[in-house]
C-alpha atoms as a PDB file:
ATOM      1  CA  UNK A   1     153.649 130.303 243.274  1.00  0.00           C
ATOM      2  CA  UNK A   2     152.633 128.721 239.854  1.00  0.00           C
ATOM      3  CA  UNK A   3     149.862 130.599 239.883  1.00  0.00           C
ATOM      4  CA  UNK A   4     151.741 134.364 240.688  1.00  0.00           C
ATOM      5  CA  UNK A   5     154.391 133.063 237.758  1.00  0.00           C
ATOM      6  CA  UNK A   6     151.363 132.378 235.294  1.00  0.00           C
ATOM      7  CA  UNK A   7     150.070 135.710 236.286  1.00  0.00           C
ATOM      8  CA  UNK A   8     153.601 137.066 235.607  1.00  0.00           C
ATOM      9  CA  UNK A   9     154.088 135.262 232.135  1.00  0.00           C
ATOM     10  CA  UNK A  10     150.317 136.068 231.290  1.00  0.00           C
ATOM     11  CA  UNK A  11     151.277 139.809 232.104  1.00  0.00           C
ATOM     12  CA  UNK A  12     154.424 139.226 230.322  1.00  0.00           C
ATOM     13  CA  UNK A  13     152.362 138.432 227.040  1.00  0.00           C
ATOM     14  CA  UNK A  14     150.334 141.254 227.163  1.00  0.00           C
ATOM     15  CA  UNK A  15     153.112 143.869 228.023  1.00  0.00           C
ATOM     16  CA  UNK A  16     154.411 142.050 224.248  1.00  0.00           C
ATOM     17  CA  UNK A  17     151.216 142.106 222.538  1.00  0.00           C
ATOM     18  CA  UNK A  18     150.751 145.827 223.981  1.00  0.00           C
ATOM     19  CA  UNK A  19     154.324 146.686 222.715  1.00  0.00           C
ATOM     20  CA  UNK A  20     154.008 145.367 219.028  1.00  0.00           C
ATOM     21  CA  UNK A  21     150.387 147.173 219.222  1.00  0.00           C
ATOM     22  CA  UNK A  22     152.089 150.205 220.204  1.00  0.00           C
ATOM     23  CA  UNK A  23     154.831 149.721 217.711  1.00  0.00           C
ATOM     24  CA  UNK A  24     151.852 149.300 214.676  1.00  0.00           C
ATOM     25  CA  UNK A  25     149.848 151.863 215.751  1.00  0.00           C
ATOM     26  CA  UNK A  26     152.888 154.423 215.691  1.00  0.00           C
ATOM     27  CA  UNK A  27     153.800 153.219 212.129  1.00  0.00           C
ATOM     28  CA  UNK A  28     150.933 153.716 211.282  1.00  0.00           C
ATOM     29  CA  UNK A  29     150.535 157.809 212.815  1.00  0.00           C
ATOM     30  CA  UNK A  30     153.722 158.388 211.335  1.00  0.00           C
ATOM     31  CA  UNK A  31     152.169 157.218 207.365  1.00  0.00           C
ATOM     32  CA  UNK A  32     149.327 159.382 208.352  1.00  0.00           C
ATOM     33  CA  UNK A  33     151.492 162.188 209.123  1.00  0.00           C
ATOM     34  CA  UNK A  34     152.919 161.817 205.912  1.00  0.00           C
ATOM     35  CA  UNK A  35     149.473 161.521 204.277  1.00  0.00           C
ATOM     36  CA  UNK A  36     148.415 164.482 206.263  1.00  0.00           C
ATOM     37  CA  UNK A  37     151.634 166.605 204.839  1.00  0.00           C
ATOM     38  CA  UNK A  38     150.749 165.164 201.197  1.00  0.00           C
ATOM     39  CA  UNK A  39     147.048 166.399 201.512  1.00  0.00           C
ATOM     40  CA  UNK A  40     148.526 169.615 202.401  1.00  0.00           C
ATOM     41  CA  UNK A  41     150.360 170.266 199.348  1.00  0.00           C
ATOM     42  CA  UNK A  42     147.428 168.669 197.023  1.00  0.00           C
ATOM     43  CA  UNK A  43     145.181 171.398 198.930  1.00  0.00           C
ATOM     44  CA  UNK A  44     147.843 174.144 198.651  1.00  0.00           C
ATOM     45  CA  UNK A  45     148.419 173.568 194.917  1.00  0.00           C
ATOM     46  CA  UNK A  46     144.385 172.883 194.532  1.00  0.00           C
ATOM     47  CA  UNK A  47     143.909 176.416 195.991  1.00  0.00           C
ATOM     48  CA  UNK A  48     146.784 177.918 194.189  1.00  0.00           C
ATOM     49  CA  UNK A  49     145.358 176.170 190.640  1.00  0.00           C
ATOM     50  CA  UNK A  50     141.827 178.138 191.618  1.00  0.00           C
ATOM     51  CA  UNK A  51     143.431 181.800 192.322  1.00  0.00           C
ATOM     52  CA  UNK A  52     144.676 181.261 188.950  1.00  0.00           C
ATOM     53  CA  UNK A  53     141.663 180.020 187.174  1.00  0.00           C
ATOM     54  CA  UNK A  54     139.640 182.950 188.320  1.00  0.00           C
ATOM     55  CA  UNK A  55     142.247 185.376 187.490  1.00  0.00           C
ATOM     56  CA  UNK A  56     141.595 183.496 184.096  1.00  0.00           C
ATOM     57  CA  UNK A  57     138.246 183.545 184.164  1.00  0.00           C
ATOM     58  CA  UNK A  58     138.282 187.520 185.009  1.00  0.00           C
ATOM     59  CA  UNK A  59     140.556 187.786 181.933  1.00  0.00           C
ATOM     60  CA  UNK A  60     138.452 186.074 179.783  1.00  0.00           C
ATOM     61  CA  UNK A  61     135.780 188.043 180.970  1.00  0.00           C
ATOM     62  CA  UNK A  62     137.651 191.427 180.292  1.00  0.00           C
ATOM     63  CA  UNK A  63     138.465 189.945 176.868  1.00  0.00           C
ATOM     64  CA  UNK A  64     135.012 189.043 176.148  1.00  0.00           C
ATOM     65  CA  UNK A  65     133.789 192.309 176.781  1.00  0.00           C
ATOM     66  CA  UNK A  66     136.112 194.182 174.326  1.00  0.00           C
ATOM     67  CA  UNK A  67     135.151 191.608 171.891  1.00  0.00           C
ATOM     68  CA  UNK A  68     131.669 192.230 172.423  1.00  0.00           C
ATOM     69  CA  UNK A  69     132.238 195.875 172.092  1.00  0.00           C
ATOM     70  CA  UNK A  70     134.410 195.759 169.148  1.00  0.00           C
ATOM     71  CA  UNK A  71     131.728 193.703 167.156  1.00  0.00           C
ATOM     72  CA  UNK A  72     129.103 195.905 168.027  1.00  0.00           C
ATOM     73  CA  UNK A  73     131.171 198.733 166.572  1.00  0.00           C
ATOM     74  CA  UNK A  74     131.901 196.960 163.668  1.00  0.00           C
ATOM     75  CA  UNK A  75     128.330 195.334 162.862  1.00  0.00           C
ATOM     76  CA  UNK A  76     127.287 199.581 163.612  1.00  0.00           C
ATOM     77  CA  UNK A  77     129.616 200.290 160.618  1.00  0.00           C
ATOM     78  CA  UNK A  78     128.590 196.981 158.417  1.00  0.00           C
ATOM     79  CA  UNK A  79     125.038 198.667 158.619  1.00  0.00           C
ATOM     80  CA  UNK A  80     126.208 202.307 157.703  1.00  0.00           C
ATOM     81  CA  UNK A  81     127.927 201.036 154.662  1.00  0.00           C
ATOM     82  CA  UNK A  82     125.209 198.637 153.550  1.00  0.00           C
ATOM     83  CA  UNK A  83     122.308 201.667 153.942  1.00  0.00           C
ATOM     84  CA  UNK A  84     125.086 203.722 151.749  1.00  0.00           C
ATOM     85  CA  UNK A  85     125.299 200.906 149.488  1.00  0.00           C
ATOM     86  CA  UNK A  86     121.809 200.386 149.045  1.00  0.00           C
ATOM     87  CA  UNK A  87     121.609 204.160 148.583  1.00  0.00           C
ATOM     88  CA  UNK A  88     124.504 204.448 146.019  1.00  0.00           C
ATOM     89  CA  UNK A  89     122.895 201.226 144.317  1.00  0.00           C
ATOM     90  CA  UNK A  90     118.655 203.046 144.497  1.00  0.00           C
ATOM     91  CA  UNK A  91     120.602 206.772 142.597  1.00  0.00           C
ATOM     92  CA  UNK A  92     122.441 203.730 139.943  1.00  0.00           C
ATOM     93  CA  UNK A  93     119.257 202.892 138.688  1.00  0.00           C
ATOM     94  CA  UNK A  94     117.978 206.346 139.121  1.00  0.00           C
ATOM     95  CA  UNK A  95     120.886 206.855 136.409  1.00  0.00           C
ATOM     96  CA  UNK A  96     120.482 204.213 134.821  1.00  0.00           C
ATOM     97  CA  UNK A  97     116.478 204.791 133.753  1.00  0.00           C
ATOM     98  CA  UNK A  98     117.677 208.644 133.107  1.00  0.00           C
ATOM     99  CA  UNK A  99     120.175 207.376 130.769  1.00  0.00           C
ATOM    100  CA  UNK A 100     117.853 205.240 129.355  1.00  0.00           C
ATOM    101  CA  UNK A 101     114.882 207.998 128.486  1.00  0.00           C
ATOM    102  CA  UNK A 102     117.929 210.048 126.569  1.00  0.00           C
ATOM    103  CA  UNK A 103     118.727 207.083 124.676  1.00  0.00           C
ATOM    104  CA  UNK A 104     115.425 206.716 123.604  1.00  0.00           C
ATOM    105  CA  UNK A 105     114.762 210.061 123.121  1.00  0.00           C
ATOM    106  CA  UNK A 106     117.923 210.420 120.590  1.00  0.00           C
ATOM    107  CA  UNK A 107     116.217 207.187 118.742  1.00  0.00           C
ATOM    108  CA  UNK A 108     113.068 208.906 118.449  1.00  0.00           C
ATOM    109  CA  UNK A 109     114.673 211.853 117.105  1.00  0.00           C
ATOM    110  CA  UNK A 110     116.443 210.005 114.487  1.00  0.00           C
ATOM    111  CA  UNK A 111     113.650 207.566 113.537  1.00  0.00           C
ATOM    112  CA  UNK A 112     110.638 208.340 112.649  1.00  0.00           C
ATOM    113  CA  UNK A 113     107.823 207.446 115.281  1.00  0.00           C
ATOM    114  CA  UNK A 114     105.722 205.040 113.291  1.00  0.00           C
ATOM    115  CA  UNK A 115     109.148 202.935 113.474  1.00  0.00           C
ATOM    116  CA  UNK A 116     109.646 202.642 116.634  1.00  0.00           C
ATOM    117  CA  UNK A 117     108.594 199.711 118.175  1.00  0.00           C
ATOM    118  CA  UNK A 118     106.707 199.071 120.991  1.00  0.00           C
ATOM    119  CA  UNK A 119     108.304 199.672 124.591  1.00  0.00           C
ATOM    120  CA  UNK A 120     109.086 196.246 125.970  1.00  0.00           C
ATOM    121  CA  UNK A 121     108.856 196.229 129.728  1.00  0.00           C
ATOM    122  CA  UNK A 122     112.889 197.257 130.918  1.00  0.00           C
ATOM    123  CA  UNK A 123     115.181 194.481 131.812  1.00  0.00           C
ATOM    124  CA  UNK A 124     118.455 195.263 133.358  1.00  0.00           C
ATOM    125  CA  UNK A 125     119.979 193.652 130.018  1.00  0.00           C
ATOM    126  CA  UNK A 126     118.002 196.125 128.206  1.00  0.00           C
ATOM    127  CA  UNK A 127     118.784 199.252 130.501  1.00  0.00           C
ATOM    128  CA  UNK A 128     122.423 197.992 130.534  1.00  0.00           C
ATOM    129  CA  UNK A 129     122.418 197.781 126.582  1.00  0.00           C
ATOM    130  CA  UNK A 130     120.764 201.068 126.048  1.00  0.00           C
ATOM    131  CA  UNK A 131     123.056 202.677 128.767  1.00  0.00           C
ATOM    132  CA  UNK A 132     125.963 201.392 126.709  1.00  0.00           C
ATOM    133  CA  UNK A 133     124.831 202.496 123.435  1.00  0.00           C
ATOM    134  CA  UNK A 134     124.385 206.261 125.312  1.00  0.00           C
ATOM    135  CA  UNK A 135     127.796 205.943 126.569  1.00  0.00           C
ATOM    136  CA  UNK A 136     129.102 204.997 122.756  1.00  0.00           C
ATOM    137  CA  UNK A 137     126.782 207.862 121.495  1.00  0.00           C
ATOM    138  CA  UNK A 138     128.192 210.745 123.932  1.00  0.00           C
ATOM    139  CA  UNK A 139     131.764 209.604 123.160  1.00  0.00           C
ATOM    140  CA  UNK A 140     131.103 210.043 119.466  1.00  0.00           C
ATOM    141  CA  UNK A 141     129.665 213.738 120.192  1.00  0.00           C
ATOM    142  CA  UNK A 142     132.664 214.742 122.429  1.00  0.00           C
ATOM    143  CA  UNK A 143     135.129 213.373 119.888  1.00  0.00           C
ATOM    144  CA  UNK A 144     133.515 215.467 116.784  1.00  0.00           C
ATOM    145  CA  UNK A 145     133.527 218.510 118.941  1.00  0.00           C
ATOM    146  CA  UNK A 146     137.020 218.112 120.104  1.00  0.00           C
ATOM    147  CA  UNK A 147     138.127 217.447 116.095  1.00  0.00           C
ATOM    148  CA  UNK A 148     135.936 220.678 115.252  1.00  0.00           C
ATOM    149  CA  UNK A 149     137.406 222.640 118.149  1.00  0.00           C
ATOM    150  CA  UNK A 150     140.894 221.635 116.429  1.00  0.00           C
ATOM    151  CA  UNK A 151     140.314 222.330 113.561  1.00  0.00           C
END
């Protein structure tokens, strides 16, 4: 008999120690759970946060690409309007050396040759300054003709 009720209390303890097992491990199923349902919505957002980076990314893209385009076109046009430039600036001294022989063909006419001095190589000071004193000269022509013409 002592031994059946040691047998019984020793069952007794481990129908207790089975019990508060039981009542730990479902504690800790039911913070799991709630881990698991946590996870979920970290994943859910984490996927949602991705759709919308690569719609992003595509954007970006998209954007990128008219960028690229729109530079090109403009860097197209840069070059046009520096090779007109460069053009426009190549006929300026074209002018400018024409202008240049008429002034110094008026100052040969109205000096004598011996006085002329040497022809220094052209500067663009020089060519400027000669260019200026054409300008000055061809406003003083037009300005006696239009006094003779009214007159």
């Amino acid at each position: 008999m002592t031994i059946n009720l040691i047998a019984e209390a020793l069952v007794a303890c481990l129908l207790v120690a089975t019990i508060i097992t039981c009542f730990v491990l479902s504690r800790r199923i039911e913070r799991l759970k709630a881990d698991e349902a946590g996870m979920r919505q970290t994943v859910g957002a984490l996927i949602t946060a991705t759709d919308n980076a690569e719609r992003a990314i595509g954007s970006l893209k998209h954007t990128l690409g008219d960028c690229d385009r729109t530079l090109d076109e403009r860097l197209r046009t840069a070059e046009r309007y520096a090779a007109d430039l460069a053009a426009q600036v190549e006929a300026g001294h074209a002018v400018m050396d024409r202008i240049a022989q008429i002034v110094a063909a008026a100052n040969r006419i109205g000096r004598p040759v011996a006085a002329e001095p040497a022809p220094a190589e052209s500067s663009s000071a020089s060519r400027l300054d000669d260019a200026a004193r054409s300008a000055a000269a061809i406003r003083a022509r037009a300005v006696r003709r239009l006094e003779e013409h009214a007159a």
